[in-house]
Structure formats: C-alpha cells, structure tokens
PDB file of N, CA and C in Angstrom:
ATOM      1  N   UNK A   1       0.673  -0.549 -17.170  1.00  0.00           N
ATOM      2  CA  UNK A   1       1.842   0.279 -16.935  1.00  0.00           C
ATOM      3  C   UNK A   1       2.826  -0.492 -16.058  1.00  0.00           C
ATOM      4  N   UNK A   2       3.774  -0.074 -16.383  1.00  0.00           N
ATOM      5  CA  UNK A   2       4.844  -1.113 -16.070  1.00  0.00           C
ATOM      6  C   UNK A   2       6.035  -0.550 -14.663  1.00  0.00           C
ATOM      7  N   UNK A   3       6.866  -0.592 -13.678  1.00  0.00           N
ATOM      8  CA  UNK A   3       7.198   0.031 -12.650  1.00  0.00           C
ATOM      9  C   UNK A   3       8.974  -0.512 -12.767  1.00  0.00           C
ATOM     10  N   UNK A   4       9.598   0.167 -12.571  1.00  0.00           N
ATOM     11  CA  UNK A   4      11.229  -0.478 -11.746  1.00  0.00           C
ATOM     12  C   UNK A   4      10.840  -0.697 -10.698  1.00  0.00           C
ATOM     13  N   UNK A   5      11.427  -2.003  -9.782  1.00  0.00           N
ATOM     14  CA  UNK A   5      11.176  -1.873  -8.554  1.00  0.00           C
ATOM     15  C   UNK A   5      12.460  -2.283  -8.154  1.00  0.00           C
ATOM     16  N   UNK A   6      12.577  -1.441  -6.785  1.00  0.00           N
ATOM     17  CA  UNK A   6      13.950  -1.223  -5.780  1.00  0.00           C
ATOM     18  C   UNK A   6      13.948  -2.184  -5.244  1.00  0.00           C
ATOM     19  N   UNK A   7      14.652  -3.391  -6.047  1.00  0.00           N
ATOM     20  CA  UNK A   7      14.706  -4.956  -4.513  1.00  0.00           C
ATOM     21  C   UNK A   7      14.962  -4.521  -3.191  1.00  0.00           C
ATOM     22  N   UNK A   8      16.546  -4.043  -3.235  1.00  0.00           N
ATOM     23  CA  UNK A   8      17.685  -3.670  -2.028  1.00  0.00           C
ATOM     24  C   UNK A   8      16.539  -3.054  -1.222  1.00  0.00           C
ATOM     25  N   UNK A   9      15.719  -2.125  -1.813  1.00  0.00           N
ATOM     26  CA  UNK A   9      14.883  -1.121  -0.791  1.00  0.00           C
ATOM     27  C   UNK A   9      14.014  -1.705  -0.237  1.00  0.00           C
ATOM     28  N   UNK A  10      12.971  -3.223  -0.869  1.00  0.00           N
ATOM     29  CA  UNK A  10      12.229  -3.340  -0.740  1.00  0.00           C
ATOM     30  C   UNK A  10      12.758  -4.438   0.739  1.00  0.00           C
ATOM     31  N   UNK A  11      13.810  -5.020   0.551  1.00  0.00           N
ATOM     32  CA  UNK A  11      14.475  -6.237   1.064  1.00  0.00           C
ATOM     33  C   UNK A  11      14.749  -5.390   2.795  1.00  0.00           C
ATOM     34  N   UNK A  12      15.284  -4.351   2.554  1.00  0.00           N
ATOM     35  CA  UNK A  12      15.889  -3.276   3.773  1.00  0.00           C
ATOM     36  C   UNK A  12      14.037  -3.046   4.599  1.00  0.00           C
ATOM     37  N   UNK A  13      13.386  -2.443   3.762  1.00  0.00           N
ATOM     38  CA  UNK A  13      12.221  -2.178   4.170  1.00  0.00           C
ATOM     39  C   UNK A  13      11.641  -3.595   5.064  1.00  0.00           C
ATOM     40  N   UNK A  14      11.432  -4.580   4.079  1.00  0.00           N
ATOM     41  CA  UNK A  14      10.965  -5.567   5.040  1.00  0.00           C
ATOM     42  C   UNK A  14      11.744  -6.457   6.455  1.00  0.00           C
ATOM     43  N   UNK A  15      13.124  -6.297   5.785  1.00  0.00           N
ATOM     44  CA  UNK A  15      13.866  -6.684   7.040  1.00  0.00           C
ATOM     45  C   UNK A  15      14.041  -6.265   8.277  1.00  0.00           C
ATOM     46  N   UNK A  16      13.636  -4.567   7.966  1.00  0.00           N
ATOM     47  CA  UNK A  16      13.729  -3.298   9.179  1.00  0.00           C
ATOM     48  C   UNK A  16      11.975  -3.495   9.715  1.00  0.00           C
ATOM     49  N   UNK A  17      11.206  -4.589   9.303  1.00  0.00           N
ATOM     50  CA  UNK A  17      10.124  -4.752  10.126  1.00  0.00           C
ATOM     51  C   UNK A  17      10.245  -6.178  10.998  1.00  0.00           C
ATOM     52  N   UNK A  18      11.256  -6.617  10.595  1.00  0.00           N
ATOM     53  CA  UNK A  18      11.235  -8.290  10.594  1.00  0.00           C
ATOM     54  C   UNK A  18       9.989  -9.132  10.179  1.00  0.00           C
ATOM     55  N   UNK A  19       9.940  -8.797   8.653  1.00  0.00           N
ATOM     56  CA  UNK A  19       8.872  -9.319   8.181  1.00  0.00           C
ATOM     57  C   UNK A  19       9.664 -10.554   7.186  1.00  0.00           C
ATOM     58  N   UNK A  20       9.148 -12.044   7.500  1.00  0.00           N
ATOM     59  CA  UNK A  20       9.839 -12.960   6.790  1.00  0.00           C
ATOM     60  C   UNK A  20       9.180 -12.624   5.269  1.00  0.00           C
ATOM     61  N   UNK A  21       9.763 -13.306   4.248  1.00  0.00           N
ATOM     62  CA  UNK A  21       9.080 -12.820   2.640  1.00  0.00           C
ATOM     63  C   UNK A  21       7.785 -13.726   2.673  1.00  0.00           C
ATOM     64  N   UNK A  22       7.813 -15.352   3.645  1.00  0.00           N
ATOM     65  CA  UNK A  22       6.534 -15.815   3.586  1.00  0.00           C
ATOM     66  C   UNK A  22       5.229 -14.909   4.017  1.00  0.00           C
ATOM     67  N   UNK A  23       5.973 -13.871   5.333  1.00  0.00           N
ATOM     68  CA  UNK A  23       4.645 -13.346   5.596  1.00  0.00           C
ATOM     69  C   UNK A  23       4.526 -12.076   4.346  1.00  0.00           C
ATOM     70  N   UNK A  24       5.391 -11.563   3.330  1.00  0.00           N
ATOM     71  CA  UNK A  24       5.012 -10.873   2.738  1.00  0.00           C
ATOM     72  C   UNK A  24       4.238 -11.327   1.556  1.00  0.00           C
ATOM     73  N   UNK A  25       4.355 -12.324   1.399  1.00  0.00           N
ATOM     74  CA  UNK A  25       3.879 -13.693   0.599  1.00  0.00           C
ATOM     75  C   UNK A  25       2.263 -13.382   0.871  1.00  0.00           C
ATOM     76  N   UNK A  26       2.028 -13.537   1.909  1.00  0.00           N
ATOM     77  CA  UNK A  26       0.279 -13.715   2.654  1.00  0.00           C
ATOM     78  C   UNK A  26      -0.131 -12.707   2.551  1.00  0.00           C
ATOM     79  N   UNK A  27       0.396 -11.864   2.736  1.00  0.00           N
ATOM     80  CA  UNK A  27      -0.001  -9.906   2.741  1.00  0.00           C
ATOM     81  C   UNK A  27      -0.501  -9.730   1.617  1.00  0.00           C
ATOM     82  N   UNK A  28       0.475 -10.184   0.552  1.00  0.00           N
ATOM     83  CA  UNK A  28       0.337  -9.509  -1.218  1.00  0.00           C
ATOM     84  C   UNK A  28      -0.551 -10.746  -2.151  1.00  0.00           C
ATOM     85  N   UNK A  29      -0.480 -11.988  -1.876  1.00  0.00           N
ATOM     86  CA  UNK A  29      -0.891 -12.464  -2.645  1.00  0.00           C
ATOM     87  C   UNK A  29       0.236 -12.586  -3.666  1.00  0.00           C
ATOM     88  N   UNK A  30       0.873 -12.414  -3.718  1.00  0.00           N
ATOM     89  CA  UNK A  30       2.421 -13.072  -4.667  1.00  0.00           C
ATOM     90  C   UNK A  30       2.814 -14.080  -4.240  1.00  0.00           C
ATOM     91  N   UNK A  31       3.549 -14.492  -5.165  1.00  0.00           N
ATOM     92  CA  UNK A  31       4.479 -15.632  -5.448  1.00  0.00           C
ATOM     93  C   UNK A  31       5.455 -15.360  -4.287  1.00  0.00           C
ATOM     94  N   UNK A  32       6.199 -16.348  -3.393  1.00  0.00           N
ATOM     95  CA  UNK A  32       7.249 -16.108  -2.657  1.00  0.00           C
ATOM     96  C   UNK A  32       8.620 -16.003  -3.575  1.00  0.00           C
ATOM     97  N   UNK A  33       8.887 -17.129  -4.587  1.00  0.00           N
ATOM     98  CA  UNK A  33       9.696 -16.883  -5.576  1.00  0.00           C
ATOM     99  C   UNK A  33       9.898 -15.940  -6.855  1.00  0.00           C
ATOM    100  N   UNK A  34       8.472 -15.296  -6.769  1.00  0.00           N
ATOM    101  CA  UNK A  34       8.877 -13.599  -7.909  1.00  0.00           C
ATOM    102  C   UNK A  34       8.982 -12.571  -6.713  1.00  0.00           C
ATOM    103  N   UNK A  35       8.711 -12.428  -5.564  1.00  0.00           N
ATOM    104  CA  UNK A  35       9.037 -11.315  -4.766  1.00  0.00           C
ATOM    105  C   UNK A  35      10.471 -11.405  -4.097  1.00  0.00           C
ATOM    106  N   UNK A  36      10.743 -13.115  -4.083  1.00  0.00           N
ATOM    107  CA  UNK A  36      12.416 -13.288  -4.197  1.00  0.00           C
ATOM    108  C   UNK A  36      13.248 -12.797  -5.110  1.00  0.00           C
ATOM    109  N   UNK A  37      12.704 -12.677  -6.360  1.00  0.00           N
ATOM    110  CA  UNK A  37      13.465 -12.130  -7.267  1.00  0.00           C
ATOM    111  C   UNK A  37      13.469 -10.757  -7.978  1.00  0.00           C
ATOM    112  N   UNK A  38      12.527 -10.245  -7.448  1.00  0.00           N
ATOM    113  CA  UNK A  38      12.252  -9.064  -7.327  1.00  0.00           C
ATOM    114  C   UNK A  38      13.197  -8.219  -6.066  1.00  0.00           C
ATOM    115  N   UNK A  39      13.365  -8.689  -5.358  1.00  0.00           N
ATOM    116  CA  UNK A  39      14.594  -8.321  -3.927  1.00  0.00           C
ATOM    117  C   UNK A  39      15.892  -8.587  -4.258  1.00  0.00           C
ATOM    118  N   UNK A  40      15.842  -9.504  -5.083  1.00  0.00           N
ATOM    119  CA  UNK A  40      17.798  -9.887  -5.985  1.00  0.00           C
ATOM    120  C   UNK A  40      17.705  -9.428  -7.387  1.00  0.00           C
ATOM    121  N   UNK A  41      17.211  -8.415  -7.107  1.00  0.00           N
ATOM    122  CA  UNK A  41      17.102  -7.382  -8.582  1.00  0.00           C
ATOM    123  C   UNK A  41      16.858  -8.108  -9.932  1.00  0.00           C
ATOM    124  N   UNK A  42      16.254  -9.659  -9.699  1.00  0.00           N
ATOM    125  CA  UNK A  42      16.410 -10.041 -11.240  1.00  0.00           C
ATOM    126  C   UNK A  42      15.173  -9.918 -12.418  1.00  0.00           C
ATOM    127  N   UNK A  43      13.992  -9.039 -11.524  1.00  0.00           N
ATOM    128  CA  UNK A  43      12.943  -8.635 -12.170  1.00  0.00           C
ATOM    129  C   UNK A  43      13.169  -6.841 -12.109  1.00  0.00           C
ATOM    130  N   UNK A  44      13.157  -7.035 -13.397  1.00  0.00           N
ATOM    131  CA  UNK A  44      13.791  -4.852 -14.458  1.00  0.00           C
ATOM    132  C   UNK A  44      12.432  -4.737 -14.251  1.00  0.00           C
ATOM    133  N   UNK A  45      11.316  -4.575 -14.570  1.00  0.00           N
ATOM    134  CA  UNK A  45      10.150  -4.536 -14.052  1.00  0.00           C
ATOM    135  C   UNK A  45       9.120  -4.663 -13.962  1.00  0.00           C
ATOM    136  N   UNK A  46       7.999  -4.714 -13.515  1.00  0.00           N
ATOM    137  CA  UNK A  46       6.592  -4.843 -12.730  1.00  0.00           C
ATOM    138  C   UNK A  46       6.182  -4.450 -13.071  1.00  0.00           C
ATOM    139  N   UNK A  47       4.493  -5.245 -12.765  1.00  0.00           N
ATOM    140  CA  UNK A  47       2.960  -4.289 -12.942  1.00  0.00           C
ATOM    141  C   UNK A  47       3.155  -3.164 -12.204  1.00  0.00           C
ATOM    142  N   UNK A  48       2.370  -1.942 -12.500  1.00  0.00           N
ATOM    143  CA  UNK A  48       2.264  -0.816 -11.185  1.00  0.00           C
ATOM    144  C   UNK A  48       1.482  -1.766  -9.881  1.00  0.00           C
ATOM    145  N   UNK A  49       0.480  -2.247 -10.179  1.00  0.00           N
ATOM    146  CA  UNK A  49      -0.313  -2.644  -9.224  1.00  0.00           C
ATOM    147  C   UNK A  49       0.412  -3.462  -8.477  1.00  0.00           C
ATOM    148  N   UNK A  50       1.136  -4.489  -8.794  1.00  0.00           N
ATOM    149  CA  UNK A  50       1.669  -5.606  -7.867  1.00  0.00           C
ATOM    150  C   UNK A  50       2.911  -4.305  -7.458  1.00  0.00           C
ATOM    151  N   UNK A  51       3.530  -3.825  -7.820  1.00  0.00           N
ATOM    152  CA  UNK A  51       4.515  -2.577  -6.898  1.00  0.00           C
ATOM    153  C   UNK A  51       3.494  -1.931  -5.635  1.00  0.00           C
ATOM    154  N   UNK A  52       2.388  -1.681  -6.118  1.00  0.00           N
ATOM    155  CA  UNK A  52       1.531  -0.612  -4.757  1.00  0.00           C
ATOM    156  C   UNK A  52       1.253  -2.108  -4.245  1.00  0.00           C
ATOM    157  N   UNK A  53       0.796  -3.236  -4.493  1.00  0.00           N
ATOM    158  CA  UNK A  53       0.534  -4.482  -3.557  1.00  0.00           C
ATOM    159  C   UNK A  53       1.935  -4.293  -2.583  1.00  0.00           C
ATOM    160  N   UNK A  54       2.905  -4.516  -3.038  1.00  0.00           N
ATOM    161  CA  UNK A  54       3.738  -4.476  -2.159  1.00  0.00           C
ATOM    162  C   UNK A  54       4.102  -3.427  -0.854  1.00  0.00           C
ATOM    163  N   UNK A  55       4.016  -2.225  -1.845  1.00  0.00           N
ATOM    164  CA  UNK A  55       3.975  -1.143  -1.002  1.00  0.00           C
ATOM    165  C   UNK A  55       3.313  -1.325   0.233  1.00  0.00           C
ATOM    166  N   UNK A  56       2.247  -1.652   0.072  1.00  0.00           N
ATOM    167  CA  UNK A  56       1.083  -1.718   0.466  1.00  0.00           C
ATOM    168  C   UNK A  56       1.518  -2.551   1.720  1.00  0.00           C
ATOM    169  N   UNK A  57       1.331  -3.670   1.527  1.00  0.00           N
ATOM    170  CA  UNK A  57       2.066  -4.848   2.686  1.00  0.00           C
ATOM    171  C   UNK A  57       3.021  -4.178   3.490  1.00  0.00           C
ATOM    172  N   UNK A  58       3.690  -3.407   3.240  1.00  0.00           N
ATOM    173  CA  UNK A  58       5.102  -2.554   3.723  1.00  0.00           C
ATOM    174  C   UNK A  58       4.813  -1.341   4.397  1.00  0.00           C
ATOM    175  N   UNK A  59       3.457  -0.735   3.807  1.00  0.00           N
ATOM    176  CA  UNK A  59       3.172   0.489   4.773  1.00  0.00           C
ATOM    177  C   UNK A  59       3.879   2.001   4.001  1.00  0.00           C
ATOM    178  N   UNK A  60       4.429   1.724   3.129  1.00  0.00           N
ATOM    179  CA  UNK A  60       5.314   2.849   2.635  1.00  0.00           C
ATOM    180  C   UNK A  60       4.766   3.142   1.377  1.00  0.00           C
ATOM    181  N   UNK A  61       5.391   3.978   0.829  1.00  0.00           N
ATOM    182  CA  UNK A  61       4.536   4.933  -0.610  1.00  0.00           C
ATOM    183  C   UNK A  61       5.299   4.064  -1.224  1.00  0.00           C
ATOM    184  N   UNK A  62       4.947   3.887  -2.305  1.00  0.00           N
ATOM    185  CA  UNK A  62       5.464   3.185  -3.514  1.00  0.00           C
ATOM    186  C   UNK A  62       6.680   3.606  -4.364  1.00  0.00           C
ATOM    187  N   UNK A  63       6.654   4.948  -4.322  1.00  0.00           N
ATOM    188  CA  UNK A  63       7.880   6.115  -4.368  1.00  0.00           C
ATOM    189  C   UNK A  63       9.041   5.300  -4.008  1.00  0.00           C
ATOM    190  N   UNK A  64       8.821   5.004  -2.882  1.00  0.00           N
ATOM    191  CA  UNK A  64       9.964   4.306  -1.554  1.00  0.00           C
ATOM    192  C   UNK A  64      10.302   2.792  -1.837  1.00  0.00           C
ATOM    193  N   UNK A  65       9.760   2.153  -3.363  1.00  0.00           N
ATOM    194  CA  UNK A  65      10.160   1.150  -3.680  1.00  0.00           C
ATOM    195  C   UNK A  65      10.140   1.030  -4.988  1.00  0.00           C
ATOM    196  N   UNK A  66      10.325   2.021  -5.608  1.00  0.00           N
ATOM    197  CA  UNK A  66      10.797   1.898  -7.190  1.00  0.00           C
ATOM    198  C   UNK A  66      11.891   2.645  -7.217  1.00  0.00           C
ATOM    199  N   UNK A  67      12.724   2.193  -8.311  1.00  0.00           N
ATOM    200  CA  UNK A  67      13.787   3.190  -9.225  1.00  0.00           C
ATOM    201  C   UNK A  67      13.477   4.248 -10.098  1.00  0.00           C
ATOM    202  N   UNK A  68      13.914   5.796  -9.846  1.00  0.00           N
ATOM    203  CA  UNK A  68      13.068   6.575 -11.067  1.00  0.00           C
ATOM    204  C   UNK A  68      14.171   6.381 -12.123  1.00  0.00           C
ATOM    205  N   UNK A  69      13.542   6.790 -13.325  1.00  0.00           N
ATOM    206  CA  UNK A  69      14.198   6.588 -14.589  1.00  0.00           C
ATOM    207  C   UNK A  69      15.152   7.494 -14.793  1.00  0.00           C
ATOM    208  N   UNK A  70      16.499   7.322 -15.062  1.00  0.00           N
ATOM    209  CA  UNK A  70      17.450   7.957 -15.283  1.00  0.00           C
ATOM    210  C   UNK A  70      17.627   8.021 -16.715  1.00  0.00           C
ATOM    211  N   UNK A  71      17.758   9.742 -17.003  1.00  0.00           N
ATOM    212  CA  UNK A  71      17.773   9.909 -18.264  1.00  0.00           C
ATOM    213  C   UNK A  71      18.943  10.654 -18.100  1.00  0.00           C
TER     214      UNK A  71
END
C-alpha cells in the first residue's frame, strides 16, 4: 500500500526538533537522498511502512505526515 507524504510537514516537523536529515537518516534507516526528496515534494508517493518509519523517528502519527486524497 502506497502513502502521499507531506514533505513541507515532514521538513517543519523535523526542523521544529532540530533534527539534521543525517540524524533522520540513522533513526529510519533511509536513504538521506530519498528522504531529501521526499521533503522537496519530488516523491507523489511511498510505502505505508517507510511513511510510519518516518513518523516514527518524528514522534508524530503518521496522519501528521501524509496528504489525504482529495476527491
């Protein structure tokens, strides 16, 4: 299953911890350059799981870092 994920939100979220993306890098087990591009909106979207990885690293519901689908 596949996720939108909210760069801007995710980027605000980690910046409002002062978390560099290397240390979000170590947290998640991602790539520093797909969670870069995932924050400059150029990934439409994601595994669910690597979205809750992130979440996860961040402390916040996952809710709080995806886009819902606009119909």
């Amino acid at each position: 299953m596949s996720v939108k994920p909210d760069g801007p939100a995710i980027r605000r979220i980690r910046r409002a911890q002062m978390m560099s993306l290397r240390s979000l890098q170590a947290l998640t087990g991602l790539n520093r350059g797909y969670l870069s591009r995932i924050e400059r909106g150029l990934i439409h979207e994601s595994a669910d799981q690597r979205v809750r990885t992130i979440a996860n690293a961040l402390q916040v519901k996952p809710a709080a870092i995806t886009q819902e689908e606009k119909t």
